[in-house]
PDB file of N, CA and C in Angstrom:
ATOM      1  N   UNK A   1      42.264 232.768  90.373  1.00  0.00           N
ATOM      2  CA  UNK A   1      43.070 232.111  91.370  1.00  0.00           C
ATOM      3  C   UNK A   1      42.761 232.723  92.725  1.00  0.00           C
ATOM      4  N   UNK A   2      42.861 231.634  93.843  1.00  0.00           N
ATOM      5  CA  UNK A   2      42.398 232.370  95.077  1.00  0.00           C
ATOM      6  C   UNK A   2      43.532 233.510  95.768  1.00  0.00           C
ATOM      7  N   UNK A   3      43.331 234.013  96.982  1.00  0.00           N
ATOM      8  CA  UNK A   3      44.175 234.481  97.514  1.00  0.00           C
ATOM      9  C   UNK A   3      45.381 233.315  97.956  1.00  0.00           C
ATOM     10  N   UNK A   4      44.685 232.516  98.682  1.00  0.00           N
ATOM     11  CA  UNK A   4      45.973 231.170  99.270  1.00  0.00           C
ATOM     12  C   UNK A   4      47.148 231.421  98.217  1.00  0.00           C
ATOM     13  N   UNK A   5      46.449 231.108  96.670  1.00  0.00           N
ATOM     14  CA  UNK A   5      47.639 230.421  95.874  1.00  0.00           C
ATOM     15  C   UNK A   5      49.100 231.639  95.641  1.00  0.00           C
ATOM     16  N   UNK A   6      48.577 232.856  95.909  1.00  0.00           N
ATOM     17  CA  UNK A   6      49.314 233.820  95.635  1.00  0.00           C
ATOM     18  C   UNK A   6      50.060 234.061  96.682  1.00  0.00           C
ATOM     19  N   UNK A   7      51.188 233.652  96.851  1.00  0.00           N
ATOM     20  CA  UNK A   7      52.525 233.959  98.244  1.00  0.00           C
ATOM     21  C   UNK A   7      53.405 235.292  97.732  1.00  0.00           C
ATOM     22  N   UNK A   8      52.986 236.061  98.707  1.00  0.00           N
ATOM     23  CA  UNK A   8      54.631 237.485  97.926  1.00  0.00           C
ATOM     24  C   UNK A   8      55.774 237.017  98.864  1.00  0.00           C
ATOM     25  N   UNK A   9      56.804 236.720  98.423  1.00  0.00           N
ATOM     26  CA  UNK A   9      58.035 236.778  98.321  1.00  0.00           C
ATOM     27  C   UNK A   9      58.717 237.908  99.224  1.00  0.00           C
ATOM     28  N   UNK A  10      58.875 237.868 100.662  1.00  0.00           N
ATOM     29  CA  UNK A  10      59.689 238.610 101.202  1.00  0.00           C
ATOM     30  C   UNK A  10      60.941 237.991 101.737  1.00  0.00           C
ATOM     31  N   UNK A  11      61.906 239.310 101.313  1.00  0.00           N
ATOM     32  CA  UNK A  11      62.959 238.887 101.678  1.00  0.00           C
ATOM     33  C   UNK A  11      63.405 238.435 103.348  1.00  0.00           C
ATOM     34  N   UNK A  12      64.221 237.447 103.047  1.00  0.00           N
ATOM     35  CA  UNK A  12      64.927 236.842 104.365  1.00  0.00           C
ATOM     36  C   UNK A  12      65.537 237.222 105.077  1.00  0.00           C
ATOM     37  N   UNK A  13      65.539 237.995 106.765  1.00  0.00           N
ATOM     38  CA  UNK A  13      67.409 237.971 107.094  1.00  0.00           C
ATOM     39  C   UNK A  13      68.057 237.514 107.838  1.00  0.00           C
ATOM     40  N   UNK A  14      69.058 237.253 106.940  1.00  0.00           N
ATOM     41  CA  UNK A  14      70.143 236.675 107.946  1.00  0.00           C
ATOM     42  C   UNK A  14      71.257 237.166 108.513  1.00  0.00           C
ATOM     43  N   UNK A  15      71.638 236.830 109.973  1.00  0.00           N
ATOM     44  CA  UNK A  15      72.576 237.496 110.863  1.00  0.00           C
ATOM     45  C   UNK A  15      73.145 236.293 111.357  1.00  0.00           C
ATOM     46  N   UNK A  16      74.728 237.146 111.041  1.00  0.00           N
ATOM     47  CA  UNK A  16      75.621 236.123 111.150  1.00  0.00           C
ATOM     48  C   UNK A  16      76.142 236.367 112.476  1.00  0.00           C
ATOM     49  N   UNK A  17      76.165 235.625 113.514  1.00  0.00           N
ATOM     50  CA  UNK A  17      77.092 236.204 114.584  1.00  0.00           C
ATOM     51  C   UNK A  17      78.516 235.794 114.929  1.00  0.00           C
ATOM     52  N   UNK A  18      79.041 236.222 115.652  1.00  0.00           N
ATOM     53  CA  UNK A  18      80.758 235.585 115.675  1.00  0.00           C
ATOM     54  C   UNK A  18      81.140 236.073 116.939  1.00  0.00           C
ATOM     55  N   UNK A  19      80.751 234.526 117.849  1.00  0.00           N
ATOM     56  CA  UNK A  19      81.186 234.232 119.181  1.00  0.00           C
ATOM     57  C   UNK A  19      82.580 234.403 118.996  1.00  0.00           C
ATOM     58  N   UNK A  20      83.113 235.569 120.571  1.00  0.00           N
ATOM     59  CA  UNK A  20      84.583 235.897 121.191  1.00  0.00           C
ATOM     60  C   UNK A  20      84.224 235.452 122.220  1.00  0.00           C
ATOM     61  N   UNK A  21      85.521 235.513 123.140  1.00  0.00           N
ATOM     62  CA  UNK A  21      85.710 235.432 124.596  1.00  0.00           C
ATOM     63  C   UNK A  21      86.731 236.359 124.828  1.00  0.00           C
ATOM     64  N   UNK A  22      86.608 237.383 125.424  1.00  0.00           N
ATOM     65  CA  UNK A  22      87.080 238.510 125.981  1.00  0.00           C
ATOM     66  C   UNK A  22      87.159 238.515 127.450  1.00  0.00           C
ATOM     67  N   UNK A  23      88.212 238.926 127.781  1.00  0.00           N
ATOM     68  CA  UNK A  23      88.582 239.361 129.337  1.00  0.00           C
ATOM     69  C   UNK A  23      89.175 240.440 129.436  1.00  0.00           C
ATOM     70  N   UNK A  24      88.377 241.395 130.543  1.00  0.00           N
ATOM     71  CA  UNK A  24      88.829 243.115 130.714  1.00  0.00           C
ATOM     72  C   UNK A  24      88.338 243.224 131.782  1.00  0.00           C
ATOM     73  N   UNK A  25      89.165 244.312 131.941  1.00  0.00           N
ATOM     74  CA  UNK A  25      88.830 245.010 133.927  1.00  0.00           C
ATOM     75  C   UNK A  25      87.707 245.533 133.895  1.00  0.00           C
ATOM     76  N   UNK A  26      86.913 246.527 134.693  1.00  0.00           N
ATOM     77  CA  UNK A  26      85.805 247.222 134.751  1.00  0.00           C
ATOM     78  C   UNK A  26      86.134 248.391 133.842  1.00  0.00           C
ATOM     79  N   UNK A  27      87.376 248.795 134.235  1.00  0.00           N
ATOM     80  CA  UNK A  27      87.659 249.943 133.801  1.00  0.00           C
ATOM     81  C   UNK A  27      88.087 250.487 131.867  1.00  0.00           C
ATOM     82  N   UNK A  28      88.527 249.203 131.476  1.00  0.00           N
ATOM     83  CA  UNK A  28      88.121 249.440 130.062  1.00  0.00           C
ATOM     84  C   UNK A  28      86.844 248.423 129.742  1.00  0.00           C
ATOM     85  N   UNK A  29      85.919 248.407 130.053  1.00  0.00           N
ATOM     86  CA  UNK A  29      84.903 247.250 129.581  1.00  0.00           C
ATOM     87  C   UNK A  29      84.083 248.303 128.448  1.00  0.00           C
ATOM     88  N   UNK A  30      83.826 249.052 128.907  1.00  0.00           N
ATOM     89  CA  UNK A  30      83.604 250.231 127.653  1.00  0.00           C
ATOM     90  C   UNK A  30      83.690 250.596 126.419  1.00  0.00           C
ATOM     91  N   UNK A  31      85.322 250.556 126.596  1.00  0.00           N
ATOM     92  CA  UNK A  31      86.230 250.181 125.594  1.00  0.00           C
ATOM     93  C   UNK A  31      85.815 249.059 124.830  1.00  0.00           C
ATOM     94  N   UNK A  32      86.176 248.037 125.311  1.00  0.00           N
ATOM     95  CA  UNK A  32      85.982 246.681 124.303  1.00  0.00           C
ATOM     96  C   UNK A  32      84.888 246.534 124.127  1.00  0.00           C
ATOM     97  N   UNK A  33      84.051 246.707 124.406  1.00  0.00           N
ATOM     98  CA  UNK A  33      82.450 246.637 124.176  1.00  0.00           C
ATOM     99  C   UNK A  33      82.352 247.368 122.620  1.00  0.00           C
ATOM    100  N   UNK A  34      82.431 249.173 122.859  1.00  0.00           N
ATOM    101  CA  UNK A  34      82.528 250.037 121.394  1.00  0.00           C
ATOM    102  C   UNK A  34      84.029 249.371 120.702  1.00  0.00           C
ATOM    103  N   UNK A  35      84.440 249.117 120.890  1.00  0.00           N
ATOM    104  CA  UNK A  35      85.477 248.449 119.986  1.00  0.00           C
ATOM    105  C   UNK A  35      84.702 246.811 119.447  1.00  0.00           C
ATOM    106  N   UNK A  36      84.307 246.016 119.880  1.00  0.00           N
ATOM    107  CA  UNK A  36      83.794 245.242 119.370  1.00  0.00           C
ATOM    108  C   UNK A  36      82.410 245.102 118.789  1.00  0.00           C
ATOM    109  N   UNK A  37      81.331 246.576 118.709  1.00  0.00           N
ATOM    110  CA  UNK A  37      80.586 246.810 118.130  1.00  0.00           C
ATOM    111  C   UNK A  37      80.782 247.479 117.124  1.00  0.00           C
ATOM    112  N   UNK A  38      82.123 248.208 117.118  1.00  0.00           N
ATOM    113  CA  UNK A  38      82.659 249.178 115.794  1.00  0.00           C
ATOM    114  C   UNK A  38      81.912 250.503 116.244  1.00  0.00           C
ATOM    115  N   UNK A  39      81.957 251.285 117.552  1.00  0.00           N
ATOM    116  CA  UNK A  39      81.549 252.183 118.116  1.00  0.00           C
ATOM    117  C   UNK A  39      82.936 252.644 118.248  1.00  0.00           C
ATOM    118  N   UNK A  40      82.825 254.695 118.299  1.00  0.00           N
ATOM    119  CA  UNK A  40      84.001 254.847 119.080  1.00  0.00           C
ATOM    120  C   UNK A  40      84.372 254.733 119.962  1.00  0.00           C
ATOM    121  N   UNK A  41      85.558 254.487 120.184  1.00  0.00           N
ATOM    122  CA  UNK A  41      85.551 253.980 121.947  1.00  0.00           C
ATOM    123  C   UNK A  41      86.354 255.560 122.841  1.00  0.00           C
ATOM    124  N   UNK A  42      85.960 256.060 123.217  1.00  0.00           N
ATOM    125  CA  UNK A  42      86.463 257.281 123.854  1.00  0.00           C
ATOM    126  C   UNK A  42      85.731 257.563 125.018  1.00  0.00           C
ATOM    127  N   UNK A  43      86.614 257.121 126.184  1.00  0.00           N
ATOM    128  CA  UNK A  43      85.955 257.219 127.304  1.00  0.00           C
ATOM    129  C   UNK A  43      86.931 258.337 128.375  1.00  0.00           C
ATOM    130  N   UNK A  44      85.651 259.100 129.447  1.00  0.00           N
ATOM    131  CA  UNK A  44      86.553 259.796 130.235  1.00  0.00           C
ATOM    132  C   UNK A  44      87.059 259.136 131.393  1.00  0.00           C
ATOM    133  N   UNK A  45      87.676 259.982 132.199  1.00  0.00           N
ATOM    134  CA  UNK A  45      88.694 258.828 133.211  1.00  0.00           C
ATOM    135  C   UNK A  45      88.035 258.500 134.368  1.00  0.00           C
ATOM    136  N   UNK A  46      87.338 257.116 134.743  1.00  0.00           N
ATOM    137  CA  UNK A  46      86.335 257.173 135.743  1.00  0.00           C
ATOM    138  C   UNK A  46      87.298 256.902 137.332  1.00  0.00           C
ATOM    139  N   UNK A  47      86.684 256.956 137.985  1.00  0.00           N
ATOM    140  CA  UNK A  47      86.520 257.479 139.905  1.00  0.00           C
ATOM    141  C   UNK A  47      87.808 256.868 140.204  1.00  0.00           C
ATOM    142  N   UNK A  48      88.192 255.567 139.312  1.00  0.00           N
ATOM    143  CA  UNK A  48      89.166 254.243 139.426  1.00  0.00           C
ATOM    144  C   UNK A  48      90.475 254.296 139.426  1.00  0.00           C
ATOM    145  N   UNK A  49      90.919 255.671 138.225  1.00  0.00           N
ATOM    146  CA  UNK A  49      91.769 255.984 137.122  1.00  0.00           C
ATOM    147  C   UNK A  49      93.145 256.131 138.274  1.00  0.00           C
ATOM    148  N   UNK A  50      94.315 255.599 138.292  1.00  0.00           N
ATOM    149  CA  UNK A  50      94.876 256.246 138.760  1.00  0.00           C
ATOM    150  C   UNK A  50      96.272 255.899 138.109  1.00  0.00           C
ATOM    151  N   UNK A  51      97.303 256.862 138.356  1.00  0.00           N
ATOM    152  CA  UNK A  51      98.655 256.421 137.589  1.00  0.00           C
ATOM    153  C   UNK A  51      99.070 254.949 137.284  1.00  0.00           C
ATOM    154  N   UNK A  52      99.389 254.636 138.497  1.00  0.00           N
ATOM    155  CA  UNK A  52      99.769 253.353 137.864  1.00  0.00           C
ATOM    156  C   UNK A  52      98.811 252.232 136.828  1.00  0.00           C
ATOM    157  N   UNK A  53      97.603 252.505 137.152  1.00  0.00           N
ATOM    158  CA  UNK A  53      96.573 251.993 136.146  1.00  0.00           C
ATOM    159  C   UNK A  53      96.627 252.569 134.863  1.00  0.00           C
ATOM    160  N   UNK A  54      96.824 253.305 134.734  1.00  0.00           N
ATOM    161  CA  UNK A  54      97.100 254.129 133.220  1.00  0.00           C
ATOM    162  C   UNK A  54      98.181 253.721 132.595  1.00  0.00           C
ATOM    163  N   UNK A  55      98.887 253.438 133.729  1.00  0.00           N
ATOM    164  CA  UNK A  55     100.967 253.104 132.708  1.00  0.00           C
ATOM    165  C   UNK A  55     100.901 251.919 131.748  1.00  0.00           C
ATOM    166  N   UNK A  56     100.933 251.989 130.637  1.00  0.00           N
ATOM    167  CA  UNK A  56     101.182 250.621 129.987  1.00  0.00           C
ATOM    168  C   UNK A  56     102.066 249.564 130.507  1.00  0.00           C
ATOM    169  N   UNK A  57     103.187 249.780 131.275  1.00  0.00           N
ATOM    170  CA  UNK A  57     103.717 249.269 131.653  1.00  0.00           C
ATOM    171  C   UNK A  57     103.649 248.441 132.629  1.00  0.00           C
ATOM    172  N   UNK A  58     102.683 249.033 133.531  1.00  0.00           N
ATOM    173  CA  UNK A  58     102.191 248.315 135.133  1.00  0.00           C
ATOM    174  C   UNK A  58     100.860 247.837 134.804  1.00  0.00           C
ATOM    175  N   UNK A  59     100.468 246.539 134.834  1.00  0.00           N
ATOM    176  CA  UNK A  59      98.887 246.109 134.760  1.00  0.00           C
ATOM    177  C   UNK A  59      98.578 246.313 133.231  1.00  0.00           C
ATOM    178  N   UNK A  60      99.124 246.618 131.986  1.00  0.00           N
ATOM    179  CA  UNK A  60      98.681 246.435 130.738  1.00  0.00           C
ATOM    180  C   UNK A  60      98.086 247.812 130.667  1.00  0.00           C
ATOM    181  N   UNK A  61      97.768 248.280 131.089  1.00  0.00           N
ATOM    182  CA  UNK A  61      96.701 249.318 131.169  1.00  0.00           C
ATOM    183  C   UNK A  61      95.211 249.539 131.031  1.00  0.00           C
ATOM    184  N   UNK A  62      94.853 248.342 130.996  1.00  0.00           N
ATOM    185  CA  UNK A  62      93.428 247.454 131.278  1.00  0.00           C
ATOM    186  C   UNK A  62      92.868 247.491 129.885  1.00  0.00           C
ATOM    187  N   UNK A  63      93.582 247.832 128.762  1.00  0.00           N
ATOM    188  CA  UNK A  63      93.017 248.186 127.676  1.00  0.00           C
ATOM    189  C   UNK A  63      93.375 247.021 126.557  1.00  0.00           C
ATOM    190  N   UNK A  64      93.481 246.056 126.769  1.00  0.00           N
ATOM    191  CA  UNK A  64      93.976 244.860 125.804  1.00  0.00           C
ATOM    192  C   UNK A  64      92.997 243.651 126.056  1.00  0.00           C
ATOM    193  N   UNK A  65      92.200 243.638 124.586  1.00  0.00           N
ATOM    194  CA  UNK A  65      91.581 242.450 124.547  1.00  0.00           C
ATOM    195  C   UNK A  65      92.069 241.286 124.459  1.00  0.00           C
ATOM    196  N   UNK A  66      92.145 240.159 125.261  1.00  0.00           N
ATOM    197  CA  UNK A  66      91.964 239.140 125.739  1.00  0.00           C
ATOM    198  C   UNK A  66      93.629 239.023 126.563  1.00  0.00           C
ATOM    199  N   UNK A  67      93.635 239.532 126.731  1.00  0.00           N
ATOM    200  CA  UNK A  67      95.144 239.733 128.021  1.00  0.00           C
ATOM    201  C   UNK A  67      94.437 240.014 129.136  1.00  0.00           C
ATOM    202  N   UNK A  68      95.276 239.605 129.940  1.00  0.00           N
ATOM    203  CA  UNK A  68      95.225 239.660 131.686  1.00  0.00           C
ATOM    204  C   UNK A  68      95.560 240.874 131.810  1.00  0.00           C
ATOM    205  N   UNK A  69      94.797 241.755 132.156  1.00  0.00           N
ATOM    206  CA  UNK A  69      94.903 243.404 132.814  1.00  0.00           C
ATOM    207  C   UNK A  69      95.283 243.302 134.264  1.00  0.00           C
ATOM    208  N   UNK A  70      95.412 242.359 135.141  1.00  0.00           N
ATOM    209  CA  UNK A  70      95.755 242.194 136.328  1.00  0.00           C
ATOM    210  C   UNK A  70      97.275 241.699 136.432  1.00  0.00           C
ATOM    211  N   UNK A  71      97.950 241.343 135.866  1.00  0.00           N
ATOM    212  CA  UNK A  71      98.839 240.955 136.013  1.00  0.00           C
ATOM    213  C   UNK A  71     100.279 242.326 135.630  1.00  0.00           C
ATOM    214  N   UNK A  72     101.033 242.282 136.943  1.00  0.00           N
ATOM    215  CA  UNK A  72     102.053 243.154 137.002  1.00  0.00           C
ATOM    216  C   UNK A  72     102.979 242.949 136.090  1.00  0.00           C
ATOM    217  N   UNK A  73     103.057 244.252 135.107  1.00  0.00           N
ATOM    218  CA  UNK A  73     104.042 244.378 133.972  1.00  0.00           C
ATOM    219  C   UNK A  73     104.028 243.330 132.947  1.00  0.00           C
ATOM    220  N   UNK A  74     103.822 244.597 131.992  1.00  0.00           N
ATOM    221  CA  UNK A  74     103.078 243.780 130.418  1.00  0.00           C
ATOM    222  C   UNK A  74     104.482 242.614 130.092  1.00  0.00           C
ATOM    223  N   UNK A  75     104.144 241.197 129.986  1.00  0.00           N
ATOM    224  CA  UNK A  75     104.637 240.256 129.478  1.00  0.00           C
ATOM    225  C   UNK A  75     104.876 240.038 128.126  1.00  0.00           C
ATOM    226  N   UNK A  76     104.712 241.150 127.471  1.00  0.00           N
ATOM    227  CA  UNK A  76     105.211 241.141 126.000  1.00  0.00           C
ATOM    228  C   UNK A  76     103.964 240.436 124.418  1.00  0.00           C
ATOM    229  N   UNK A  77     102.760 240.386 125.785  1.00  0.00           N
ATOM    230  CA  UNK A  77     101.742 239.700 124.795  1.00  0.00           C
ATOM    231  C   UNK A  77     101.422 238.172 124.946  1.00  0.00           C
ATOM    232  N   UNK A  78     101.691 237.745 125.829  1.00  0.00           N
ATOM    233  CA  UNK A  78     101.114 236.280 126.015  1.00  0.00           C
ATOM    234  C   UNK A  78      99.991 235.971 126.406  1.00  0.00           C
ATOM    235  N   UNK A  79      99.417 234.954 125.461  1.00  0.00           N
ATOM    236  CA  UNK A  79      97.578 234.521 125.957  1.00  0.00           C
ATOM    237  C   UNK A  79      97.578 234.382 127.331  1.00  0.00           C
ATOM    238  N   UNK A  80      96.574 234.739 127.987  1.00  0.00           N
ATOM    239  CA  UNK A  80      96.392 234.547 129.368  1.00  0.00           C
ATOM    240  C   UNK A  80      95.740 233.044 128.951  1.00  0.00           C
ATOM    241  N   UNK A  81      94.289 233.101 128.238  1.00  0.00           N
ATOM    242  CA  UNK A  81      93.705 231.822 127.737  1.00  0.00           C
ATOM    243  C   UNK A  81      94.395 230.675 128.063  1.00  0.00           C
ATOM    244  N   UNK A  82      93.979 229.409 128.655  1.00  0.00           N
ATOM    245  CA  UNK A  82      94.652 228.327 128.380  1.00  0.00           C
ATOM    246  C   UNK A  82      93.845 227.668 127.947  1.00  0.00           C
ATOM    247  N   UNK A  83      94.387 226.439 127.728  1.00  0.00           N
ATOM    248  CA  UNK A  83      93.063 225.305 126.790  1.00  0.00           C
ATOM    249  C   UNK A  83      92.414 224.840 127.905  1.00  0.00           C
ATOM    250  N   UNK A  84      92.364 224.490 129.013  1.00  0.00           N
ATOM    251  CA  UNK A  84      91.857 224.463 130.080  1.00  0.00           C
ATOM    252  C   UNK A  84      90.436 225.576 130.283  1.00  0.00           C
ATOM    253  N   UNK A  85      90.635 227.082 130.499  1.00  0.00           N
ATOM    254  CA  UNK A  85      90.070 227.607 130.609  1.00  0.00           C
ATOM    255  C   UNK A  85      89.087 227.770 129.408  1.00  0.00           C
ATOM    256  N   UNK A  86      89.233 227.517 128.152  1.00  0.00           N
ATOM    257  CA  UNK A  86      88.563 227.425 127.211  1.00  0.00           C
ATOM    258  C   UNK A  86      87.753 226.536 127.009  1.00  0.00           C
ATOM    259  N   UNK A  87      88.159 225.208 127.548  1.00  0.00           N
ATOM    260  CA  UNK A  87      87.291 224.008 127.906  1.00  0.00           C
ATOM    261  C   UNK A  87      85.888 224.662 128.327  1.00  0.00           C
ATOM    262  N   UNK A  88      86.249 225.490 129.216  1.00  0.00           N
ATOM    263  CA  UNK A  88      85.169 225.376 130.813  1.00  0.00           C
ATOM    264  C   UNK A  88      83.860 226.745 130.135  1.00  0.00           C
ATOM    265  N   UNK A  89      84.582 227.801 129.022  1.00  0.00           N
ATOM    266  CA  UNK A  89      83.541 228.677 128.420  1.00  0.00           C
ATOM    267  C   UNK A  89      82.607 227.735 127.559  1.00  0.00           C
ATOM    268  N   UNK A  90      83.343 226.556 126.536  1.00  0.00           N
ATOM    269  CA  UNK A  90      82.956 226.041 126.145  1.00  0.00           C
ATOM    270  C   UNK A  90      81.888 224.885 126.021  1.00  0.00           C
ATOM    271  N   UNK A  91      82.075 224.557 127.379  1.00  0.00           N
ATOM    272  CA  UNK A  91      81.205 223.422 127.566  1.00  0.00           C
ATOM    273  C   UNK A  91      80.082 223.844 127.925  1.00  0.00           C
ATOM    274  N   UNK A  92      78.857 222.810 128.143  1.00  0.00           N
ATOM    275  CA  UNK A  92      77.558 222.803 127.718  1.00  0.00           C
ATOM    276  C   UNK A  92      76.997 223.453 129.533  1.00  0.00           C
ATOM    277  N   UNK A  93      75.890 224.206 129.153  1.00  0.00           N
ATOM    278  CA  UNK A  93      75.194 224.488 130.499  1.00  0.00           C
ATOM    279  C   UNK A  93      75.337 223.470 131.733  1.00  0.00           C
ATOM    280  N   UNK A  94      74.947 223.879 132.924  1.00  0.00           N
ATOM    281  CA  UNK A  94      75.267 222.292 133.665  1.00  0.00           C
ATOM    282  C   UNK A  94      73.942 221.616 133.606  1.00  0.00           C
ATOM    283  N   UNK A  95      73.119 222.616 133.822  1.00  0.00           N
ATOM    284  CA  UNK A  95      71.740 221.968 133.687  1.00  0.00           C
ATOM    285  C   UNK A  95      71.597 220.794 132.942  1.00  0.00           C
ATOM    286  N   UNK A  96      72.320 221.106 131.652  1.00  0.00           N
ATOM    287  CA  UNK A  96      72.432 220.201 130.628  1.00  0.00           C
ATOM    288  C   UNK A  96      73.096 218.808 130.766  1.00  0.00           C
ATOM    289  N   UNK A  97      74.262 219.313 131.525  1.00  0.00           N
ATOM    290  CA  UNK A  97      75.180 218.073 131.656  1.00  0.00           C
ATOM    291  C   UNK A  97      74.576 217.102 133.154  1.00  0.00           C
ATOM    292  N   UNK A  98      73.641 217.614 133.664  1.00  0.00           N
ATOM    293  CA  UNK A  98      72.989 217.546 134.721  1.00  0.00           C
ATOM    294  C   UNK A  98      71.679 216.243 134.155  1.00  0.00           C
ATOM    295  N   UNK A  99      71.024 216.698 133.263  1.00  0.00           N
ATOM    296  CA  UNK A  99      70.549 215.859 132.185  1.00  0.00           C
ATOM    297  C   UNK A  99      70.654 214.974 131.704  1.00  0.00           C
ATOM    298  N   UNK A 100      71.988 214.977 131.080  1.00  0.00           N
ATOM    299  CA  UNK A 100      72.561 213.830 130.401  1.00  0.00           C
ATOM    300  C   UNK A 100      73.117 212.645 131.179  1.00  0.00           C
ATOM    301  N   UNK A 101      73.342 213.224 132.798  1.00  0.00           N
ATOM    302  CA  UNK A 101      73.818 212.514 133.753  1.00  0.00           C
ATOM    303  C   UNK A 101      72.655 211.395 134.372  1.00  0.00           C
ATOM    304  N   UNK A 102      71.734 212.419 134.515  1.00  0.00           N
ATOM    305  CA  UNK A 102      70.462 211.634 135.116  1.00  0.00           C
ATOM    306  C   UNK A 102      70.201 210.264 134.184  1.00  0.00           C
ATOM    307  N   UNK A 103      70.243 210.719 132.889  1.00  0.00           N
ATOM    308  CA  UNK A 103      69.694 209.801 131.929  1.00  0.00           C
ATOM    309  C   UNK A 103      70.174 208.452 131.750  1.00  0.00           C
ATOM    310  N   UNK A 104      71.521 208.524 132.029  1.00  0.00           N
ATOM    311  CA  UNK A 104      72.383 207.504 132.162  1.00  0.00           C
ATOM    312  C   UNK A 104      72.247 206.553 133.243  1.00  0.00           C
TER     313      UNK A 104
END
């Protein structure tokens, strides 16, 4: 039998990925980054750091994935997200929609 007919069998891989949408200040982006790679996340206090940024209480403490870190005094956990704004991550490049426009 020739070489052609003989195929070896290597294995396949597959990677699964799993699109988020995250929103964070500069100041924990670090953070959620090793937190969403499964890194530790332990960072020192950069140039930025200052009391009231630290207080959980005032501004979230910039450390909460997908909450508004800008907004004065933690609201108890409400999506910043609206379906609106989710629209607009969601939708297609413009280039694209730019495309589809012409075509028409």
């Amino acid at each position: 039998m020739s070489e052609r007919g003989k195929m070896k069998s290597e294995p396949m891989k597959v990677v699964f990925i799993n699109t988020q949408y995250v929103e964070t200040d500069a100041r924990s982006f670090k953070n959620v980054v090793q937190e969403l790679t499964g890194k530790d996340a332990i960072v020192a206090a950069g140039p930025f750091e200052s009391p009231s940024t630290s207080d959980d209480r005032c501004y979230g403490g910039g450390n909460r994935i997908g909450k508004d870190s800008r907004r004065p005094y933690d609201d108890g956990g409400a999506e910043t997200t609206t379906e609106f704004d989710r629209f607009f991550k969601e939708m297609p490049p413009m280039e694209e929609l730019y495309k589809l426009w012409s075509e028409s």
